[in-house]
Each structure stands twice: as structure tokens, then as C-alpha cells.
N, C-alpha and C. Protein backbone atom coordinates (compact mmCIF):
# COMPACT_ATOMS: atom_id res chain seq x y z
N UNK A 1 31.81 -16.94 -0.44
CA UNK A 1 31.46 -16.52 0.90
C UNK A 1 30.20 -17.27 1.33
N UNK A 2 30.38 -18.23 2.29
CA UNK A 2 29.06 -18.35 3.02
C UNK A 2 28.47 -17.90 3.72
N UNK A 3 26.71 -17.76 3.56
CA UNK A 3 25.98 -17.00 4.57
C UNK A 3 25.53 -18.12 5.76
N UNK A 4 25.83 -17.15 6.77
CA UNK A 4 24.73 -18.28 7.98
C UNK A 4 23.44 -18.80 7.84
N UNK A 5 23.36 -19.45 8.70
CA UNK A 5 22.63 -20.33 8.62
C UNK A 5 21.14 -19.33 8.39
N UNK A 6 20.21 -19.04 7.71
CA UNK A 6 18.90 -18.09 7.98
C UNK A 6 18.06 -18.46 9.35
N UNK A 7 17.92 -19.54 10.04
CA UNK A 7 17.32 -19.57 11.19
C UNK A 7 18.05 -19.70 12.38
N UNK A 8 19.54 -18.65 12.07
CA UNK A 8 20.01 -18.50 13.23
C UNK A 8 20.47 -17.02 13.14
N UNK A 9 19.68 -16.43 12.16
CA UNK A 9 20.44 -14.73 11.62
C UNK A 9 19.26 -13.92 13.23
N UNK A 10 19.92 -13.15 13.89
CA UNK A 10 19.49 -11.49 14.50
C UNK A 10 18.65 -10.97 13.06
N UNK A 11 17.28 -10.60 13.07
CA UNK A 11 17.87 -9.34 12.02
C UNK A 11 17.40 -8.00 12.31
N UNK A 12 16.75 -7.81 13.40
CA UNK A 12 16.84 -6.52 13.63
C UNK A 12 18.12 -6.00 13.26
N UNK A 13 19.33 -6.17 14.30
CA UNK A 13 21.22 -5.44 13.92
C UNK A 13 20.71 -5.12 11.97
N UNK A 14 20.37 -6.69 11.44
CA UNK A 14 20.67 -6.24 9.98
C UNK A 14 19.54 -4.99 9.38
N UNK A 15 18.29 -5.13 9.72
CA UNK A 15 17.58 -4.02 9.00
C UNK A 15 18.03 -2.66 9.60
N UNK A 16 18.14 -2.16 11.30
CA UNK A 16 18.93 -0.97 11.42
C UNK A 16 20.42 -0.39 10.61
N UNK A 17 21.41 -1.76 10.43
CA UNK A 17 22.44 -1.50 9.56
C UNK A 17 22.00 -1.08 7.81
N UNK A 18 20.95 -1.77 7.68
CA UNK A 18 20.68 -1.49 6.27
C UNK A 18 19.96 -0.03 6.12
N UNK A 19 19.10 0.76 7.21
CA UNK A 19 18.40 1.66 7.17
C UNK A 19 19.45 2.86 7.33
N UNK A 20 20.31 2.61 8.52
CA UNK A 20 21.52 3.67 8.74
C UNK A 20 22.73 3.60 8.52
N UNK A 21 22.83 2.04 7.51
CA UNK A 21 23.86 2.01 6.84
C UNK A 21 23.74 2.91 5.29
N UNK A 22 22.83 2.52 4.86
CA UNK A 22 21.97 2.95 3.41
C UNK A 22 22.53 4.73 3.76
N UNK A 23 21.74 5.35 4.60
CA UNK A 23 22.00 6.50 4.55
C UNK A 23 23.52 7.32 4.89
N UNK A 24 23.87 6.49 5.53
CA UNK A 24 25.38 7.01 5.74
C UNK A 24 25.91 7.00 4.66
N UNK A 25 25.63 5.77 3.80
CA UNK A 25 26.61 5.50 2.67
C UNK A 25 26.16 6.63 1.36
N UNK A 26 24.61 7.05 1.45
CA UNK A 26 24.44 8.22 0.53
C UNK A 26 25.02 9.20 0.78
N UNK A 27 24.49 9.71 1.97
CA UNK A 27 25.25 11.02 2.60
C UNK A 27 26.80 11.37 2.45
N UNK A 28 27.50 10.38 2.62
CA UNK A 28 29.06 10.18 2.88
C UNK A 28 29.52 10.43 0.93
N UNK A 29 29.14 9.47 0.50
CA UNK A 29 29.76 9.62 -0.72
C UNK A 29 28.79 10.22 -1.75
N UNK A 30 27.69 10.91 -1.36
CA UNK A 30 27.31 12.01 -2.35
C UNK A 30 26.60 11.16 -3.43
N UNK A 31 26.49 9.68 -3.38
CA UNK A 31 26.00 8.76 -4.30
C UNK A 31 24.87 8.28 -3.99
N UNK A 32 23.66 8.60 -4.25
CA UNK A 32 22.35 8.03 -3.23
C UNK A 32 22.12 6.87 -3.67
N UNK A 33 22.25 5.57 -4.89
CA UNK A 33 22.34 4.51 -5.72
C UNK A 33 23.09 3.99 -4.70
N UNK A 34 24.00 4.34 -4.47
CA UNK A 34 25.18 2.88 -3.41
C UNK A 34 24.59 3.19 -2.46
N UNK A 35 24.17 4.09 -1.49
CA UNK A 35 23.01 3.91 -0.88
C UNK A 35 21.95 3.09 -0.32
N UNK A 36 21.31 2.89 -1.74
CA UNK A 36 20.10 1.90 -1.72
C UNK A 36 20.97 0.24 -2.25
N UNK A 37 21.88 0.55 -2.48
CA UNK A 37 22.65 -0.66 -2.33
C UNK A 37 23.13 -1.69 -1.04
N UNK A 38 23.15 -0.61 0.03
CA UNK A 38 23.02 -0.98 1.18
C UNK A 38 22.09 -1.41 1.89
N UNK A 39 20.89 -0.16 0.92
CA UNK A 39 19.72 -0.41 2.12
C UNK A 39 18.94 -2.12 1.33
N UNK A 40 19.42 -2.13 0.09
CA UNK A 40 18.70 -3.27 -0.68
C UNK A 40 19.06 -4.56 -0.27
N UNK A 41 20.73 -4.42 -0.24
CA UNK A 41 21.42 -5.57 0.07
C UNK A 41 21.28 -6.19 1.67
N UNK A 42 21.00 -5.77 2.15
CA UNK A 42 20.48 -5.95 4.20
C UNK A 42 19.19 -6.22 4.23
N UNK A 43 18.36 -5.26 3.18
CA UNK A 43 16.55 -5.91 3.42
C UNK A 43 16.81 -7.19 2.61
N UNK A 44 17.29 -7.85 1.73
CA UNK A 44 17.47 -9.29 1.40
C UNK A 44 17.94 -10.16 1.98
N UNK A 45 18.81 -9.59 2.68
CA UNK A 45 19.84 -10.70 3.60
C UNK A 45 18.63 -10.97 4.94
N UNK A 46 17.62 -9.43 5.45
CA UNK A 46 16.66 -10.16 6.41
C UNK A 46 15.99 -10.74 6.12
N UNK A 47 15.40 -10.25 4.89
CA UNK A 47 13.85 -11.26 3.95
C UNK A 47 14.76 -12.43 4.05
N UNK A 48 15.65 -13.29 3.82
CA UNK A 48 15.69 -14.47 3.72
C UNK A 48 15.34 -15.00 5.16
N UNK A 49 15.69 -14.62 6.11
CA UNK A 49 15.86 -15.27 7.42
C UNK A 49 13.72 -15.08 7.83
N UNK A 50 13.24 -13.66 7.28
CA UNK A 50 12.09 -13.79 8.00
C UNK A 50 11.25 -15.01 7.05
N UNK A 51 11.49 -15.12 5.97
CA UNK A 51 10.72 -16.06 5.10
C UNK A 51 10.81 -17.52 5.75
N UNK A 52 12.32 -17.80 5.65
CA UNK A 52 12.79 -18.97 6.94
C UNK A 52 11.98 -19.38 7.64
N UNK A 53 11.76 -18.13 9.05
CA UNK A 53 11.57 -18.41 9.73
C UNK A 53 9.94 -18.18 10.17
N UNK A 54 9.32 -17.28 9.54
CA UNK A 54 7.73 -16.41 9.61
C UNK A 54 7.00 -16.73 8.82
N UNK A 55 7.71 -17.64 7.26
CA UNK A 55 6.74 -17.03 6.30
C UNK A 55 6.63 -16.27 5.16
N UNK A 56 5.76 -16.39 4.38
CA UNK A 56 5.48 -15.45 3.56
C UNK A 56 5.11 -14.31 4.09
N UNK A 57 3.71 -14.18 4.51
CA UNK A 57 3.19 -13.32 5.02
C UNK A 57 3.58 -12.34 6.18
N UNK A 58 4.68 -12.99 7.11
CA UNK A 58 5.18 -11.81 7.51
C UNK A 58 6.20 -11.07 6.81
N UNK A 59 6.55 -12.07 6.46
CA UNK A 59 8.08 -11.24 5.32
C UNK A 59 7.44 -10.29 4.58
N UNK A 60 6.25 -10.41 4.06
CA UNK A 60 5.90 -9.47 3.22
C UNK A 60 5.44 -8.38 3.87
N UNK A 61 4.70 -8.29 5.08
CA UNK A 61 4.59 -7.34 6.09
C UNK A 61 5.78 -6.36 6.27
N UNK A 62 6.89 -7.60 6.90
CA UNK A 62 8.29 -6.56 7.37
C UNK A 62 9.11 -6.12 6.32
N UNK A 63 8.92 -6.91 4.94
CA UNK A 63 9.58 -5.69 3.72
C UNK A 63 8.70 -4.59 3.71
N UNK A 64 7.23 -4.64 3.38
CA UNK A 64 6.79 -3.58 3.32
C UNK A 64 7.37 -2.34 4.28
N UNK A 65 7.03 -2.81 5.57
CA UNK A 65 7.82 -1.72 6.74
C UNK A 65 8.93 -1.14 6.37
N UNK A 66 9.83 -2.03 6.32
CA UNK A 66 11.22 -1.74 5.94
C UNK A 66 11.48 -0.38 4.45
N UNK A 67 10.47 -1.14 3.62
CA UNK A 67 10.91 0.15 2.27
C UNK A 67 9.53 1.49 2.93
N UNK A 68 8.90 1.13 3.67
CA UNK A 68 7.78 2.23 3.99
C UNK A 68 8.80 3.22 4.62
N UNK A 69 9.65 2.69 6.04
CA UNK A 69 10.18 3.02 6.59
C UNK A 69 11.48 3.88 5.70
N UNK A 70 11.58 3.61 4.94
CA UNK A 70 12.98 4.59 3.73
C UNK A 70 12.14 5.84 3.16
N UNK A 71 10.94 5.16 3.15
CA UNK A 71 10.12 6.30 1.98
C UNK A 71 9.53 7.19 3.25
N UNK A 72 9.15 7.00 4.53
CA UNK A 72 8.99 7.96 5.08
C UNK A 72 9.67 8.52 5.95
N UNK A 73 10.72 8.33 6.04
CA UNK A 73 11.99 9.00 6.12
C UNK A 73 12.11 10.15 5.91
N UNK A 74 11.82 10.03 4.52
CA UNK A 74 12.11 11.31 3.94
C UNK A 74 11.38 12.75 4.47
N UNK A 75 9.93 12.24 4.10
CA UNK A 75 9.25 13.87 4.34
C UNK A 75 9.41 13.95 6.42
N UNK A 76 9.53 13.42 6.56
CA UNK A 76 9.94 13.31 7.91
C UNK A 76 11.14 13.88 8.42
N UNK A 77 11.88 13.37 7.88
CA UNK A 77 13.23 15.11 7.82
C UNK A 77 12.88 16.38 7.75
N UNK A 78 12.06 16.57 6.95
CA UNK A 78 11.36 17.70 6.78
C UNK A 78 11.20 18.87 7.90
N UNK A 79 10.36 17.75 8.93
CA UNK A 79 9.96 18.13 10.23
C UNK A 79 10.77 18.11 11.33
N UNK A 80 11.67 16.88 11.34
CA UNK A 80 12.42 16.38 12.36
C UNK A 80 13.21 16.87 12.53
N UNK A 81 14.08 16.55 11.17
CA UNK A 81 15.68 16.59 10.60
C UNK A 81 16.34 15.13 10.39
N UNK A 82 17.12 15.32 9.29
CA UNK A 82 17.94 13.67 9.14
C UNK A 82 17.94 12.68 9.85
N UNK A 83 18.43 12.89 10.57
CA UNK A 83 19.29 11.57 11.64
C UNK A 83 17.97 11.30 12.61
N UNK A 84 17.84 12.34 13.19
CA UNK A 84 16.21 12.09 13.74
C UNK A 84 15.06 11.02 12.94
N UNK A 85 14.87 11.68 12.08
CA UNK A 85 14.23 10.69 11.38
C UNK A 85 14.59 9.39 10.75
N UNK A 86 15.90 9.24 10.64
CA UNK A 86 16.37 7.80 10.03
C UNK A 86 16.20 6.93 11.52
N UNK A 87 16.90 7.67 12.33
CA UNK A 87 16.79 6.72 13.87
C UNK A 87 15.68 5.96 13.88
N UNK A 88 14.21 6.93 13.88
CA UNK A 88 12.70 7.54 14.17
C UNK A 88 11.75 5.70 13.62
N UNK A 89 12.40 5.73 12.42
CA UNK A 89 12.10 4.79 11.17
C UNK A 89 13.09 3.61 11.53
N UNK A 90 14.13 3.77 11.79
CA UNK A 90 14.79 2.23 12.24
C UNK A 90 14.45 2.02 13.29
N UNK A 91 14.49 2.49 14.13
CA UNK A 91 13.42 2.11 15.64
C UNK A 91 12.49 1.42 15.34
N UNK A 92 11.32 1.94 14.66
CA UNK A 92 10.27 1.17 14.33
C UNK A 92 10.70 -0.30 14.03
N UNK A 93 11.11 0.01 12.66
CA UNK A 93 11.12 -1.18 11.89
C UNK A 93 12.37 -2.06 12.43
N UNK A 94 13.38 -1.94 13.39
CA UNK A 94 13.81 -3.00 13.89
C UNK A 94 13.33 -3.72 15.01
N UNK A 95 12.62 -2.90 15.58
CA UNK A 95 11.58 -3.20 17.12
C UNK A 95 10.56 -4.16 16.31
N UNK A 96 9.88 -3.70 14.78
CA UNK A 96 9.20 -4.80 14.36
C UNK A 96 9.41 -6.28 14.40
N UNK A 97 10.99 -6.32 13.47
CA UNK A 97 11.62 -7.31 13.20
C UNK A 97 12.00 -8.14 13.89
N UNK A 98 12.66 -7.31 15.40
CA UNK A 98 12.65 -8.18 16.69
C UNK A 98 11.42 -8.96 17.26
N UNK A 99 10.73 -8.06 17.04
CA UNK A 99 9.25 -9.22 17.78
C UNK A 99 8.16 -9.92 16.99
N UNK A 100 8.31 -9.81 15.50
CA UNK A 100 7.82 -10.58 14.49
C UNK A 100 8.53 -11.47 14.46
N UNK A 101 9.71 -11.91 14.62
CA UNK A 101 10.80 -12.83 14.06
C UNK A 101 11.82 -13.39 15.25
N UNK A 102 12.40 -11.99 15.16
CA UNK A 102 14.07 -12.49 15.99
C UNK A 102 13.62 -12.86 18.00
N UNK A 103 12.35 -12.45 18.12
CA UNK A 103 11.84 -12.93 19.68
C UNK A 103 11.86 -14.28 19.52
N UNK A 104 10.96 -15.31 19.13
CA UNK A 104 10.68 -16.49 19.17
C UNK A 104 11.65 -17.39 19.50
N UNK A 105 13.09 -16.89 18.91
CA UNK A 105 14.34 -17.50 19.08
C UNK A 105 14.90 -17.15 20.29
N UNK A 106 14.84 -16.31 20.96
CA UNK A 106 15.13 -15.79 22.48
C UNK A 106 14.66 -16.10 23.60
N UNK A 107 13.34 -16.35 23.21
CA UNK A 107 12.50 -17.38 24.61
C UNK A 107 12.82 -18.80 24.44
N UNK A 108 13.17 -19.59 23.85
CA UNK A 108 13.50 -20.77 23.74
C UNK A 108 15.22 -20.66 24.75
């Protein structure tokens, strides 16, 4: 299987798919491991494109976000509730991704 090209990947679509894909896929099959299989396998597929295209240093920024964004998720349900809070946290962190990264390619 080939992947596209990394400096032509969206990745906001990919980190929201990986944040509310990740959780659907725990929730749904009761397996929280395939889960983070989702959410692991999508934050790699963006880290390649932001490294590409940002850098080290932002990549390391927007992973951080990205796994911050899983880990506070959680107690954030708490308050919110689920889905609220997964939205709450992919909002963020794809609104990041869009304007750390996937903008630069849109004004051109």
C-alpha cells in the first residue's frame, strides 16, 4: 500500500479521525488496546506529514497536544460527558493542526 505524498496529506481530517476514531473503536468493541491502535496509528500517519512539513519542533508540539488531548479527555468526561469531551479535545487539537501545518498549504 502506498502512502501519499506527506506534503500533500490534510491532517487535521486525520488527527480528528484518530481522536474519534480511537474512541469509537474502544467503545464499540469493548477493547480499549484497538482503540489506541487507532488513535496511535493516525497520530503517526500526521507526525509524518507535520515533521515534512513544520519540523521537529512543531511535530513535537502537535504530538504532545494530540496524546494531551486523549489524556484529558478523560477526566473531562467526568464533567462534560463522553462525546462532549472527545469532540471538546478534537476541536482543539485539529484546529491546532490546521493552523500549525495544514494552513500554509491553503494560502498558496
Amino acid at each position: 500500500m502506498a502512502l501519499k505524498d506527506a506534503q500533500t496529506v490534510k491532517t487535521a481530517p486525520i488527527v480528528a479521525a484518530g481522536l474519534i476514531g480511537g474512541y469509537l473503536t474502544a467503545r464499540e468493541t469493548g477493547i480499549r488496546p484497538l482503540g489506541g491502535v487507532v488513535l496511535g496509528l493516525a497520530g503517526v500517519y500526521a507526525g509524518r506529514t507535520w515533521l515534512a512539513k513544520s519540523g521537529p519542533a512543531t511535530t513535537a508540539a502537535l504530538a504532545a497536544l494530540y496524546g494531551l488531548g486523549f489524556g484529558a479527555s478523560h477526566p473531562l468526561a467526568k464533567k462534560i460527558g463522553a462525546w462532549p469531551a472527545v469532540f471538546a479535545v478534537t476541536a482543539a487539537t485539529a484546529a491546532a493542526a490546521h493552523f500549525a501545518v495544514d494552513l500554509d498549504e491553503s494560502l498558496e
